[in-house]
N, C-alpha and C. Protein backbone atom coordinates (compact mmCIF):
# COMPACT_ATOMS: atom_id res chain seq x y z
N UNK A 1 102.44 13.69 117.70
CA UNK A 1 101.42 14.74 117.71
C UNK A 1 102.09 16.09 117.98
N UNK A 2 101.75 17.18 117.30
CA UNK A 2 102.43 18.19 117.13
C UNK A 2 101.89 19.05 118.30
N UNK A 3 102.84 20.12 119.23
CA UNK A 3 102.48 20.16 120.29
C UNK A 3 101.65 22.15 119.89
N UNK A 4 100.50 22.20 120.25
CA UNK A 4 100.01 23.47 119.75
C UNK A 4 100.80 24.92 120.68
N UNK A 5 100.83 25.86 119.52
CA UNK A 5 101.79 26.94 120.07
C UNK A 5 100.69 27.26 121.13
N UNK A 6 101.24 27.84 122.34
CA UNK A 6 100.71 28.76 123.04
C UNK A 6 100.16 30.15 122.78
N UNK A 7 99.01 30.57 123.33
CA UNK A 7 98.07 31.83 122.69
C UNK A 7 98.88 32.97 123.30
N UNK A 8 99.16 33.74 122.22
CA UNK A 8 99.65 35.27 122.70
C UNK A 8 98.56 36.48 123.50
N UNK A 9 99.23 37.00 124.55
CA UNK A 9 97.95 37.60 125.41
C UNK A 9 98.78 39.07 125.47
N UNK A 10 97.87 39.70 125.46
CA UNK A 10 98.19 41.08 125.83
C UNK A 10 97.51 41.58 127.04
N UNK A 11 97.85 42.19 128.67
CA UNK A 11 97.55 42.82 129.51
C UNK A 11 97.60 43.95 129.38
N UNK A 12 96.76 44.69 129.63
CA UNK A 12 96.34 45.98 130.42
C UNK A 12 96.15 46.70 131.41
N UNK A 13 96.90 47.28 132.03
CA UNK A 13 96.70 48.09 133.60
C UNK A 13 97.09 49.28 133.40
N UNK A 14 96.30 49.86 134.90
CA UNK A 14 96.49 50.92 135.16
C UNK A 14 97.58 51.40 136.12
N UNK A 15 97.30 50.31 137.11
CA UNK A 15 98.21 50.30 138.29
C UNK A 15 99.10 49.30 138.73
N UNK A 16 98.64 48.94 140.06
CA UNK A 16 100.02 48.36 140.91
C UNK A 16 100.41 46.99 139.76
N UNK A 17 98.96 46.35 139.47
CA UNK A 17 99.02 45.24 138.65
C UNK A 17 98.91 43.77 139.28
N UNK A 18 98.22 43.72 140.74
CA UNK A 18 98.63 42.29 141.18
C UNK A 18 98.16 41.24 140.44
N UNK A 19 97.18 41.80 139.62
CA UNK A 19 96.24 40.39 138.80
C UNK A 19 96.90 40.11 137.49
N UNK A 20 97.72 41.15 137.41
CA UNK A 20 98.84 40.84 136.06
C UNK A 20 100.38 40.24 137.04
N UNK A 21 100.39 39.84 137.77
CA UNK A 21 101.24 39.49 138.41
C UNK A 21 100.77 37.75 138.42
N UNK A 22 99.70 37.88 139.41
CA UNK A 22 98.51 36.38 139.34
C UNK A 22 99.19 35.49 137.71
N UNK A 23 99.09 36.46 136.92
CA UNK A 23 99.22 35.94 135.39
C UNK A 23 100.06 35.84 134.95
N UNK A 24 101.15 36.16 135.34
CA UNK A 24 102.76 35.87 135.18
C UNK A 24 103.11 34.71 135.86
N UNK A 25 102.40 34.85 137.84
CA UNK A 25 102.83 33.39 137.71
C UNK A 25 102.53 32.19 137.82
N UNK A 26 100.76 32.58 137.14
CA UNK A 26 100.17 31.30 136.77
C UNK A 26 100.33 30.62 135.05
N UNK A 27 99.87 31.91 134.38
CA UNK A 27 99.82 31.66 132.96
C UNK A 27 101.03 31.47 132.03
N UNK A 28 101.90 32.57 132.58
CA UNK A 28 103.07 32.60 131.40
C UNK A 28 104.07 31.69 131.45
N UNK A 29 104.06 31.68 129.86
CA UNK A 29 105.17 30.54 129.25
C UNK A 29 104.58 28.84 129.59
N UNK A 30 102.94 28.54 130.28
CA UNK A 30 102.50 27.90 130.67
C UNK A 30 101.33 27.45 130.03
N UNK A 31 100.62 28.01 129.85
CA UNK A 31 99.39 28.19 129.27
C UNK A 31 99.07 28.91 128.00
N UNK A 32 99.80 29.89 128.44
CA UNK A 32 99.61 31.27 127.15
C UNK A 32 101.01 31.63 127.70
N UNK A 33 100.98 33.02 126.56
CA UNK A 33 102.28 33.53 126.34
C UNK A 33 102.23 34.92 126.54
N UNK A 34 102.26 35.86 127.54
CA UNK A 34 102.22 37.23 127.66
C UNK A 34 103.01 37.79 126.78
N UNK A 35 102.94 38.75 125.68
CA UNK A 35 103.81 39.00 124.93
C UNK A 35 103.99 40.63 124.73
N UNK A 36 102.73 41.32 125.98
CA UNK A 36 103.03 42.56 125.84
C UNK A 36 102.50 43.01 127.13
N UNK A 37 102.87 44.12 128.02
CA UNK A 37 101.82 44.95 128.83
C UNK A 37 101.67 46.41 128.48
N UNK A 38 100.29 46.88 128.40
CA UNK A 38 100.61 48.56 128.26
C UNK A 38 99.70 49.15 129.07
N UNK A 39 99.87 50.12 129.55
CA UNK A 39 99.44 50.93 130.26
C UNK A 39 99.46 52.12 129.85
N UNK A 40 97.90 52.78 130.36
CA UNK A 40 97.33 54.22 130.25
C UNK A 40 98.22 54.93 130.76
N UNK A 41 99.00 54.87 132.30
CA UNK A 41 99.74 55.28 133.32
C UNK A 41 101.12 54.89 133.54
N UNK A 42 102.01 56.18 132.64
CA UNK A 42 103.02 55.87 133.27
C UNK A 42 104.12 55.25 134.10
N UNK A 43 102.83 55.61 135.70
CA UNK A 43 103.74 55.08 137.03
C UNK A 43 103.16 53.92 137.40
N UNK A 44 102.42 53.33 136.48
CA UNK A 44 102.02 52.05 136.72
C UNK A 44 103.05 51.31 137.10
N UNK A 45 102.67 50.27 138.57
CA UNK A 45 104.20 49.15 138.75
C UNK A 45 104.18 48.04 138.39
N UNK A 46 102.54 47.81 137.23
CA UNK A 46 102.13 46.90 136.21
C UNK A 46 103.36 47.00 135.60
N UNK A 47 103.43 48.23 134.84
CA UNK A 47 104.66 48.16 134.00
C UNK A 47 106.02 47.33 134.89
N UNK A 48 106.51 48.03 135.58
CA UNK A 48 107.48 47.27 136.32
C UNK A 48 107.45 45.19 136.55
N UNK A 49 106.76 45.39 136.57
CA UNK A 49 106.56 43.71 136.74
C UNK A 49 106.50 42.96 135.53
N UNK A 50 106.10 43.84 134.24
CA UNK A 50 106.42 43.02 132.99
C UNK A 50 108.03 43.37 133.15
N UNK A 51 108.36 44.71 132.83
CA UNK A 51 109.92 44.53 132.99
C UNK A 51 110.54 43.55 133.49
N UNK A 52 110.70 42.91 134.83
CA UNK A 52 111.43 42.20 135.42
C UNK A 52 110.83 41.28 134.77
N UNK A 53 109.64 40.44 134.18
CA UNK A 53 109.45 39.15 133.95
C UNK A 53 109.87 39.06 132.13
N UNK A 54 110.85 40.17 132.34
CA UNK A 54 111.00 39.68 130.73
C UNK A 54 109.78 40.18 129.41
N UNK A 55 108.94 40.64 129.71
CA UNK A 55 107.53 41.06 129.02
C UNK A 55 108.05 42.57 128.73
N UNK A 56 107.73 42.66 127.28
CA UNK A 56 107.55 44.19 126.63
C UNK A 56 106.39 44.97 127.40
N UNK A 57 106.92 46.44 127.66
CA UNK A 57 106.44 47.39 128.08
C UNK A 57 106.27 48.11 128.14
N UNK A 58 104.75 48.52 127.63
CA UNK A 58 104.50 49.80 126.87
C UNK A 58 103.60 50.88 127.82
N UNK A 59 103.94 52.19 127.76
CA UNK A 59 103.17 53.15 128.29
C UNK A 59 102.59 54.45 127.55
N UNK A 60 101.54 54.83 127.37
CA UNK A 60 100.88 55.74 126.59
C UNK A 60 99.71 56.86 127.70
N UNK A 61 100.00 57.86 126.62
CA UNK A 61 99.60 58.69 127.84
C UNK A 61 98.17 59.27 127.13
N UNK A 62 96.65 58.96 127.34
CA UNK A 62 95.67 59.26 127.05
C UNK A 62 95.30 60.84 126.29
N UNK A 63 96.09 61.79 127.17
CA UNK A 63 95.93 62.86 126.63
C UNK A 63 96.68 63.12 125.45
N UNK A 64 97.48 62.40 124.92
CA UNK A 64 98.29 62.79 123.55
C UNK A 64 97.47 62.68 122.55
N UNK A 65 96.24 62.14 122.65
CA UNK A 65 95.31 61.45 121.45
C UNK A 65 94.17 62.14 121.42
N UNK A 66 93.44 62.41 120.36
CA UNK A 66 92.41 63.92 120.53
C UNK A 66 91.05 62.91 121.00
N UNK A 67 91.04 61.58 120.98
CA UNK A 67 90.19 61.23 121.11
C UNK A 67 90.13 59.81 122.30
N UNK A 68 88.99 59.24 122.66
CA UNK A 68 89.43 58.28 123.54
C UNK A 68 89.19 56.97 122.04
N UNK A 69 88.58 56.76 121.01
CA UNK A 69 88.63 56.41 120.07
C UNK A 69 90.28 56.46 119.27
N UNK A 70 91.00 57.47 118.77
CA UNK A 70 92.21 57.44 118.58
C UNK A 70 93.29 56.76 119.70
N UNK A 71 93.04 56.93 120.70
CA UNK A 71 93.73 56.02 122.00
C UNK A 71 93.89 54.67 121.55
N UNK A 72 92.37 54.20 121.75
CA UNK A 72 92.18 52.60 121.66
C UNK A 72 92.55 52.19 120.48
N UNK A 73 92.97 53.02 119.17
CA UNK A 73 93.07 52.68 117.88
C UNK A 73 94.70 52.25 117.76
N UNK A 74 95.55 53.02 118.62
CA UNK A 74 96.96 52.71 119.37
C UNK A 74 97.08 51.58 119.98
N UNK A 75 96.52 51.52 120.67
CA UNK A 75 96.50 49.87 121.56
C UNK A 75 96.40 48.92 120.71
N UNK A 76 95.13 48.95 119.82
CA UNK A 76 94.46 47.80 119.26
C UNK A 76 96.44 47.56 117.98
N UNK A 77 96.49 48.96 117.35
CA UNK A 77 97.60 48.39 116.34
C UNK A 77 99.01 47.92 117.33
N UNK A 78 99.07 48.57 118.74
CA UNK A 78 100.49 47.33 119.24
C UNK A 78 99.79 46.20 119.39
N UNK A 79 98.65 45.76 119.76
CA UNK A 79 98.48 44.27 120.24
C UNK A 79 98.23 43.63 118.57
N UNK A 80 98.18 44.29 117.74
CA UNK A 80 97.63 43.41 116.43
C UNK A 80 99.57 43.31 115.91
N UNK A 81 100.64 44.21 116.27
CA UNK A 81 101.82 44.09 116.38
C UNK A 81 102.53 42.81 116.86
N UNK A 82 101.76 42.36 118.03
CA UNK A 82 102.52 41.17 118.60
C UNK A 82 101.69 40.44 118.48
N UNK A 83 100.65 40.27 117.96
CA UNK A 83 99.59 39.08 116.88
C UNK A 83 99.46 38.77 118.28
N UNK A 84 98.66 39.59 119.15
CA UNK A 84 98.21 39.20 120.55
C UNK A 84 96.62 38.65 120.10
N UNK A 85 96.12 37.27 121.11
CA UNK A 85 95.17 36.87 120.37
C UNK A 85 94.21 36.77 121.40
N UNK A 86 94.37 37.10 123.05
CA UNK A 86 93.42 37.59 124.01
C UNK A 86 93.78 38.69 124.62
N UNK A 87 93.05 39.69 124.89
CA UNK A 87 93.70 40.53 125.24
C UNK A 87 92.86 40.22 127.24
N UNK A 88 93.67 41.01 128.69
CA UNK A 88 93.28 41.18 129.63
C UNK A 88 93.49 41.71 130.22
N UNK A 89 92.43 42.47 130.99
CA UNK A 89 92.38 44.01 131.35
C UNK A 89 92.16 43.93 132.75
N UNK A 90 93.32 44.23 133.46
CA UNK A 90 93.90 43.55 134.93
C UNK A 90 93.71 44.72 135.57
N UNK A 91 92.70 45.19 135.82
CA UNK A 91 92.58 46.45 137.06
C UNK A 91 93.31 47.75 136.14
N UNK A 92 92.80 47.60 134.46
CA UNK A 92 92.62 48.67 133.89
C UNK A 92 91.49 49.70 134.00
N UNK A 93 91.80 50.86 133.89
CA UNK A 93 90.46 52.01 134.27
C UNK A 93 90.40 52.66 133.37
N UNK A 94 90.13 52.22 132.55
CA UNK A 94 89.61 52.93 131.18
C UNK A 94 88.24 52.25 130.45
N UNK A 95 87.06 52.31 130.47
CA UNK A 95 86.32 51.94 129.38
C UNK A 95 86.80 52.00 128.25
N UNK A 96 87.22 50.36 127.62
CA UNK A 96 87.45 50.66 125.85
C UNK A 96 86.39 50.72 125.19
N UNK A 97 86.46 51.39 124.03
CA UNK A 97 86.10 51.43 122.95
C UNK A 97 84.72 50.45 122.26
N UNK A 98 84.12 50.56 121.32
CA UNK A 98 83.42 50.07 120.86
C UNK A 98 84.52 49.06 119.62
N UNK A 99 85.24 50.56 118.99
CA UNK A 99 86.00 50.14 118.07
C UNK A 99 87.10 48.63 118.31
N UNK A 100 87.44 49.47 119.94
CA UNK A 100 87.94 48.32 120.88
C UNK A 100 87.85 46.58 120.93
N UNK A 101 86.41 46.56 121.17
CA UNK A 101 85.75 45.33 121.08
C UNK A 101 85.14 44.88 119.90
N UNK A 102 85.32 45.25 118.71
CA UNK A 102 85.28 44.96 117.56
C UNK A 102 86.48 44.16 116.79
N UNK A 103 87.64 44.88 117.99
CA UNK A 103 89.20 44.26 117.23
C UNK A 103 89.22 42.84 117.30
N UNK A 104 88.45 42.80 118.84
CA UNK A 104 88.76 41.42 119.81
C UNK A 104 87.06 40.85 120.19
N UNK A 105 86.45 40.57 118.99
CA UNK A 105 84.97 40.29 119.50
C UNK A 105 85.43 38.95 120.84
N UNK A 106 84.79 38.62 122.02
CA UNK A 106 84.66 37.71 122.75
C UNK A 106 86.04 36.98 122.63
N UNK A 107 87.22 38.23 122.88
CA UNK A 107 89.00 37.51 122.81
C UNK A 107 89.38 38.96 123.96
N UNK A 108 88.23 39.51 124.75
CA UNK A 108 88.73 40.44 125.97
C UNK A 108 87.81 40.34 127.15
N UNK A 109 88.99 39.86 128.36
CA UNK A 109 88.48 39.42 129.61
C UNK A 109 89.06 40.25 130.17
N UNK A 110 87.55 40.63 131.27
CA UNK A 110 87.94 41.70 132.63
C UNK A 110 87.43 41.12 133.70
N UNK A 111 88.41 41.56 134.57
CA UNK A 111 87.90 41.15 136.21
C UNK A 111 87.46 41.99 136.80
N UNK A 112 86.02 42.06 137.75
CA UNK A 112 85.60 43.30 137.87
C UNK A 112 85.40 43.02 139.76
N UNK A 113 85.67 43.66 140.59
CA UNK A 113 85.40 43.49 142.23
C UNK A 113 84.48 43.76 142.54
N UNK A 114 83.29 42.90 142.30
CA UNK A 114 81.67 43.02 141.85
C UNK A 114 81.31 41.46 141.85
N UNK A 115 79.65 41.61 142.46
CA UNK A 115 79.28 40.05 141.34
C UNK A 115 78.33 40.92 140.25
N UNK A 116 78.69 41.04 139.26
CA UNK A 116 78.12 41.47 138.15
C UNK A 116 76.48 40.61 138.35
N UNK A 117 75.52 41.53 137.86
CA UNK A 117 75.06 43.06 137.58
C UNK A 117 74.80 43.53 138.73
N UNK A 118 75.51 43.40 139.95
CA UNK A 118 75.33 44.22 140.84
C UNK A 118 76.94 45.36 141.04
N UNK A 119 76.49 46.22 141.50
CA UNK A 119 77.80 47.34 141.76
C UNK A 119 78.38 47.49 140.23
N UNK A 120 78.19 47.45 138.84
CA UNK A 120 79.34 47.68 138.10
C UNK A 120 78.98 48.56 137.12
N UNK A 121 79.51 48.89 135.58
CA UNK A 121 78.91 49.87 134.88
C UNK A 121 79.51 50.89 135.19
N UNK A 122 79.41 51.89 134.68
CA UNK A 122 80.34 53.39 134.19
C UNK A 122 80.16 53.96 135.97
N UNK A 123 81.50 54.72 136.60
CA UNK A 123 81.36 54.77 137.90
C UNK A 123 81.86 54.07 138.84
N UNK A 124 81.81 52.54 138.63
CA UNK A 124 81.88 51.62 139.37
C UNK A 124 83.16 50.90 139.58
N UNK A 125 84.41 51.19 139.52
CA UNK A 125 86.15 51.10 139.99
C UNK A 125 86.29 51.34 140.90
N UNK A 126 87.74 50.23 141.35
CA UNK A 126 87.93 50.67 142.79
C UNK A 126 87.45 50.39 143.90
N UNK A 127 87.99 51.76 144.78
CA UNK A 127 87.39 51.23 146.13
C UNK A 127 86.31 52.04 146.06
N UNK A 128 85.61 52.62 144.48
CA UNK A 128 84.33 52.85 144.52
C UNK A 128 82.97 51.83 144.93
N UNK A 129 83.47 50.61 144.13
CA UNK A 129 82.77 49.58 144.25
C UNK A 129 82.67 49.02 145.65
N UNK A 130 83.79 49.01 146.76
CA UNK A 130 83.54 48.69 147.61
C UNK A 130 82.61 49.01 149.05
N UNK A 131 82.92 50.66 148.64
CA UNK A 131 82.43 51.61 149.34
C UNK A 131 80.63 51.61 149.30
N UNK A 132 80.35 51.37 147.81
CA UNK A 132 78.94 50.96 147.55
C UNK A 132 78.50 49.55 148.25
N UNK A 133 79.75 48.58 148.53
CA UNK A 133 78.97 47.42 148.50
C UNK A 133 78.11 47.38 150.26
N UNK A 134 79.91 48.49 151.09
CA UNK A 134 79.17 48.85 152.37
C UNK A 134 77.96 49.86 152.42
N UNK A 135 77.61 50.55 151.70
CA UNK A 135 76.90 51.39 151.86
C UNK A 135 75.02 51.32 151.67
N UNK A 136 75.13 50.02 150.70
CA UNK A 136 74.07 49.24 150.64
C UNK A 136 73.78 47.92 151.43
N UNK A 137 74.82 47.81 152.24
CA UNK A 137 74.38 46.56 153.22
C UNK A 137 74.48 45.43 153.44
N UNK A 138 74.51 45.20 151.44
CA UNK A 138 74.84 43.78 151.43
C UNK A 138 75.39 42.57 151.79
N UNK A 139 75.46 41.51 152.03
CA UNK A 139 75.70 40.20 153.00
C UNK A 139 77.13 39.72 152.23
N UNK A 140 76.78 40.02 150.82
CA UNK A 140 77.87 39.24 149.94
C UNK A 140 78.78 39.97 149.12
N UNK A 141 79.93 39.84 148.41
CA UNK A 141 80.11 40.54 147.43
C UNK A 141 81.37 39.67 146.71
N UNK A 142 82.25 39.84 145.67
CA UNK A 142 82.81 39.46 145.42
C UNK A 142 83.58 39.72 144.12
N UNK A 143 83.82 38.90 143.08
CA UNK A 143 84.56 39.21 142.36
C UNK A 143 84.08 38.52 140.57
N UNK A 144 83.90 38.90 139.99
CA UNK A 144 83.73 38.86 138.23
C UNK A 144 84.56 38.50 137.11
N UNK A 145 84.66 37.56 136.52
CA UNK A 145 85.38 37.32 135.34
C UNK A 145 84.62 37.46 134.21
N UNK A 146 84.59 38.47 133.35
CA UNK A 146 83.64 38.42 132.19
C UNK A 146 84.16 38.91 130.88
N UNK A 147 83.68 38.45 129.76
CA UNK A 147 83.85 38.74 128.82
C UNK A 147 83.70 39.98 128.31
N UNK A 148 84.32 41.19 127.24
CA UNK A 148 83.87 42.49 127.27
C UNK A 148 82.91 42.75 126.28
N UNK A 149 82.48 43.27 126.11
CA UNK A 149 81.31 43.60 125.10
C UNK A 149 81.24 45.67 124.85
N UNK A 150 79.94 45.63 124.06
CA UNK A 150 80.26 47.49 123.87
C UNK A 150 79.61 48.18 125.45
N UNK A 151 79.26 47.66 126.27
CA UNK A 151 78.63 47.89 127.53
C UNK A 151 79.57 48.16 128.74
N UNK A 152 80.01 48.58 129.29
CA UNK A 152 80.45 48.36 130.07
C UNK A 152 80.40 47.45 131.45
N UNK A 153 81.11 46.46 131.73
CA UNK A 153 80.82 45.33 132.30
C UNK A 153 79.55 44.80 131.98
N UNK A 154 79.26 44.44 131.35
CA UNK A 154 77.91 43.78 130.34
C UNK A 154 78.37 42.56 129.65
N UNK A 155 79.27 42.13 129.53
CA UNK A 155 79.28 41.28 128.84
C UNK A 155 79.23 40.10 129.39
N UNK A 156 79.36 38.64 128.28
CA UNK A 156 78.96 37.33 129.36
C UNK A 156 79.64 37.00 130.48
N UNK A 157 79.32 36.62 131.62
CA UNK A 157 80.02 36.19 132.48
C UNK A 157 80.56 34.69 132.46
N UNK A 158 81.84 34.90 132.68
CA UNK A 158 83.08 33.80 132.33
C UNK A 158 83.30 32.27 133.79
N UNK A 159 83.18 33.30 135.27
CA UNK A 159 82.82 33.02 136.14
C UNK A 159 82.99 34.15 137.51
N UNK A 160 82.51 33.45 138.78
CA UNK A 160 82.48 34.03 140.00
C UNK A 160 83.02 33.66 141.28
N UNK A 161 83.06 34.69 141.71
CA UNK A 161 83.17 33.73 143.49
C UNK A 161 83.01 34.98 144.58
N UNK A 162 82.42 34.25 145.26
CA UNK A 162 81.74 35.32 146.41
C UNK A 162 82.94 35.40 148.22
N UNK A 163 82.50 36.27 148.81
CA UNK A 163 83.05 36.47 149.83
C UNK A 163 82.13 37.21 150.82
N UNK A 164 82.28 37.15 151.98
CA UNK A 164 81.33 37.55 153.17
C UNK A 164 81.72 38.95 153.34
N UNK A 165 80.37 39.77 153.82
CA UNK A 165 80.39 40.93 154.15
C UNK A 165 80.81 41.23 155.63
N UNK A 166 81.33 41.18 156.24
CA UNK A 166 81.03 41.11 157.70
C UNK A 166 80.60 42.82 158.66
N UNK A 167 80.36 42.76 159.23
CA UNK A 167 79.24 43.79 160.45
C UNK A 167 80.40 44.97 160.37
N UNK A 168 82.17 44.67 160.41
CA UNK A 168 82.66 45.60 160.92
C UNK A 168 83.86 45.57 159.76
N UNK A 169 83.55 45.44 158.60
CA UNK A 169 84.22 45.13 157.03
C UNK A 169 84.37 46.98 157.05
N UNK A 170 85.10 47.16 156.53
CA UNK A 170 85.41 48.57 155.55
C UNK A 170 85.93 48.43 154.06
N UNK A 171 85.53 49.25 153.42
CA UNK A 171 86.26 48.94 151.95
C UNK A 171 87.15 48.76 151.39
N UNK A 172 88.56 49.12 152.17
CA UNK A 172 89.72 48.56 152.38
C UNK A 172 90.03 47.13 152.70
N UNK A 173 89.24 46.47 153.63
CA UNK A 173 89.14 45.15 154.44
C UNK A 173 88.14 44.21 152.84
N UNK A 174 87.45 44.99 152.46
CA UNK A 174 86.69 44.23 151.40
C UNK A 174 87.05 44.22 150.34
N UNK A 175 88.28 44.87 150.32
CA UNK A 175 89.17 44.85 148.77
C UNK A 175 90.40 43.72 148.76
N UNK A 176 90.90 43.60 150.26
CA UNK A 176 92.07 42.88 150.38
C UNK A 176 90.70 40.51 150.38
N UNK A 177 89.69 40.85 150.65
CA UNK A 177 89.33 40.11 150.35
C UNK A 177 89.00 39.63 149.29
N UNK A 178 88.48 40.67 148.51
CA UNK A 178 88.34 40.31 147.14
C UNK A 178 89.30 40.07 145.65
N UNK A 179 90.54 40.65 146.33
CA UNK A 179 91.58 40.65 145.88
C UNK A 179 91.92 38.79 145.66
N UNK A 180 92.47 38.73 147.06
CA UNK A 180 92.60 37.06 147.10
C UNK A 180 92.07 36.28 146.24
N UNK A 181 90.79 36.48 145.69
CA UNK A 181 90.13 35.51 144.80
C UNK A 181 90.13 36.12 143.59
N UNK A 182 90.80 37.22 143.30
CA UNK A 182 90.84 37.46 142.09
C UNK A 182 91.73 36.83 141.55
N UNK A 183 93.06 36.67 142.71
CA UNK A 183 94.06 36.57 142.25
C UNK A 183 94.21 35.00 141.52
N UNK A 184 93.34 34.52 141.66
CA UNK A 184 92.47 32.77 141.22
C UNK A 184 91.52 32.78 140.48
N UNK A 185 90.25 33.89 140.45
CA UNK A 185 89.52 33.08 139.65
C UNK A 185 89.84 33.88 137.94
N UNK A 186 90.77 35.26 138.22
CA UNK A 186 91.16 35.67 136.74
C UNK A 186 92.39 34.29 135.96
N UNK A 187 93.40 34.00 136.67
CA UNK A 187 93.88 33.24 135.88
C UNK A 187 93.50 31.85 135.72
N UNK A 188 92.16 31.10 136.27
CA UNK A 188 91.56 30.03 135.93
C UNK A 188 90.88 29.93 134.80
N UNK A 189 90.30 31.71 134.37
CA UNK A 189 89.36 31.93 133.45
C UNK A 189 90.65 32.18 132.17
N UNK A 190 91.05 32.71 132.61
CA UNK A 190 92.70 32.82 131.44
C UNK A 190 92.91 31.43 130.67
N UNK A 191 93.16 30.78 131.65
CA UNK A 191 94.12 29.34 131.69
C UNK A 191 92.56 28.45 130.25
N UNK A 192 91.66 28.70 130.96
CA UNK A 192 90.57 28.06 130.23
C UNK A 192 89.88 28.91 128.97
N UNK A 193 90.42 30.11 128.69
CA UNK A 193 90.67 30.25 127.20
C UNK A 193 91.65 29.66 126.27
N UNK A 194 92.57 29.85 126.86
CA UNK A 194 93.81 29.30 126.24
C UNK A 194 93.76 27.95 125.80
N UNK A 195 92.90 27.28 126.63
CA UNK A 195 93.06 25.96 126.19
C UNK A 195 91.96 25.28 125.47
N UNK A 196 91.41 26.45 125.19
CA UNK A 196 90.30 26.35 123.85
C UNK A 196 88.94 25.90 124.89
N UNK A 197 88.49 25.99 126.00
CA UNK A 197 87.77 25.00 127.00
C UNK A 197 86.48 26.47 127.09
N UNK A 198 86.20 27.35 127.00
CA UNK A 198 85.31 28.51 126.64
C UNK A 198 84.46 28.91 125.33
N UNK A 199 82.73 28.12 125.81
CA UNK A 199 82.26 28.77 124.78
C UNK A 199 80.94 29.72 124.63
N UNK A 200 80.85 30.86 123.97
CA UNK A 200 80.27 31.87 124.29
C UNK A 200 78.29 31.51 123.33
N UNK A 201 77.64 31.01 124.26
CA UNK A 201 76.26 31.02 123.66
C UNK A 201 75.37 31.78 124.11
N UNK A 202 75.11 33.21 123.65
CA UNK A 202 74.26 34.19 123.86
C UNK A 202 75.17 35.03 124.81
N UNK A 203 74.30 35.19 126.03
CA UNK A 203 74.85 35.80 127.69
C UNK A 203 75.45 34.57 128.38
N UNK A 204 75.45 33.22 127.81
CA UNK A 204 76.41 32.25 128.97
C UNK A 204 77.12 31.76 127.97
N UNK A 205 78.51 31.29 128.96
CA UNK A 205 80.04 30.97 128.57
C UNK A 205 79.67 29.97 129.37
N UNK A 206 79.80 28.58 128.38
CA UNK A 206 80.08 27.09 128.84
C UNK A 206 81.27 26.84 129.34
N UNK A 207 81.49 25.66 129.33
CA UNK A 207 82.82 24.92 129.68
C UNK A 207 82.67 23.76 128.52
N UNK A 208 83.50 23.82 127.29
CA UNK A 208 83.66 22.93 126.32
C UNK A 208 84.30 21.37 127.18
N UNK A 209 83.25 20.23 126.81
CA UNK A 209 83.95 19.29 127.54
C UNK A 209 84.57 18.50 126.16
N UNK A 210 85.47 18.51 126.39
CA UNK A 210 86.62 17.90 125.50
C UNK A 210 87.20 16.36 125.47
């Protein structure tokens, strides 16, 4: 039985990159095949971490492009370059494109530090999100794996996992928590594209039992 190639993935960040890190050393050469990272930002140390793992590394600078449409039209032709066939957007801060999600209908996953539809949507990055989650009170909060769509964080949800608010939490303290489980439930949701085990009916993403 012929053994099936591994799916080419393309990451996206803005920054430090730990969830593209998560994916280096859960996914790659394992599951799927990282075959590119690019970044909006320069001083991203996303970039740095594909470097050392051997991963091409690309950086583009938003303002060179008259449009945020001409931007994403760059991205979309390097990842259609390395016949990247999911793309994942690891604590990228950019809303893509419409054109964007047309390249890659239901083949682009984001992790959002949210339980979606609460805290997310245009605004909502960062230790913005966290700051909201103290500021409204809430008991719970946590973290998002979802599919992208033309909405911003709108699209189906892939999966979740929650974490406690506690009395004397700050948004700093609620990021390093939510972090932890990102750093798990993005490359579980990875791992289970790749292996063909994701299927998208309407607003819910099954689990193909095989």
């Amino acid at each position: 039985m012929a053994v099936k190639p591994l799916k080419k993935i393309g990451v996206l960040v803005s920054g430090g990159g730990t969830n593209f890190q998560s994916l280096i050393d859960s996914i790659h050469q394992k599951h799927g095949e990282i075959v590119v990272v690019i970044s909006n930002n320069r001083q991203a140390f996303g970039l740095k971490r594909g470097e050392a793992a051997g991963i091409p590394a690309v950086a583009l600078n938003p303002k060179g492009y008259l449009s945020n449409e001409d931007f994403d039209k760059k991205i979309v032709e390097i990842l259609k370059g390395y016949e990247v066939e999911l793309v994942v957007l690891a604590g990228y801060m950019k809303i893509v494109t419409p054109d964007f999600v047309k390249a890659y209908p239901n083949d682009i996953i984001n992790i959002h530090p949210a339980l979606i539809p609460s805290f997310c949507g245009e605004g909502f990055y960062g230790m913005h999100v966290h700051q909201a989650v103290i500021d409204y009170g809430v008991k719970v909060t946590g973290a998002t794996v979802h599919f992208v769509n033309e909405i911003a964080d709108g699209g189906p949800i892939i999966a979740q996992e929650t974490v406690k608010v506690a009395d004397d939490d700050t948004p700093e303290s609620i990021q390093k928590k939510v972090l932890k489980i990102e750093h798990t439930l993005l490359p579980a949701a990875v791992k289970a594209f790749c292996l063909d085990e994701l299927v998208v009916e309407g607003r819910t993403v099954k689990k193909r039992l095989i």
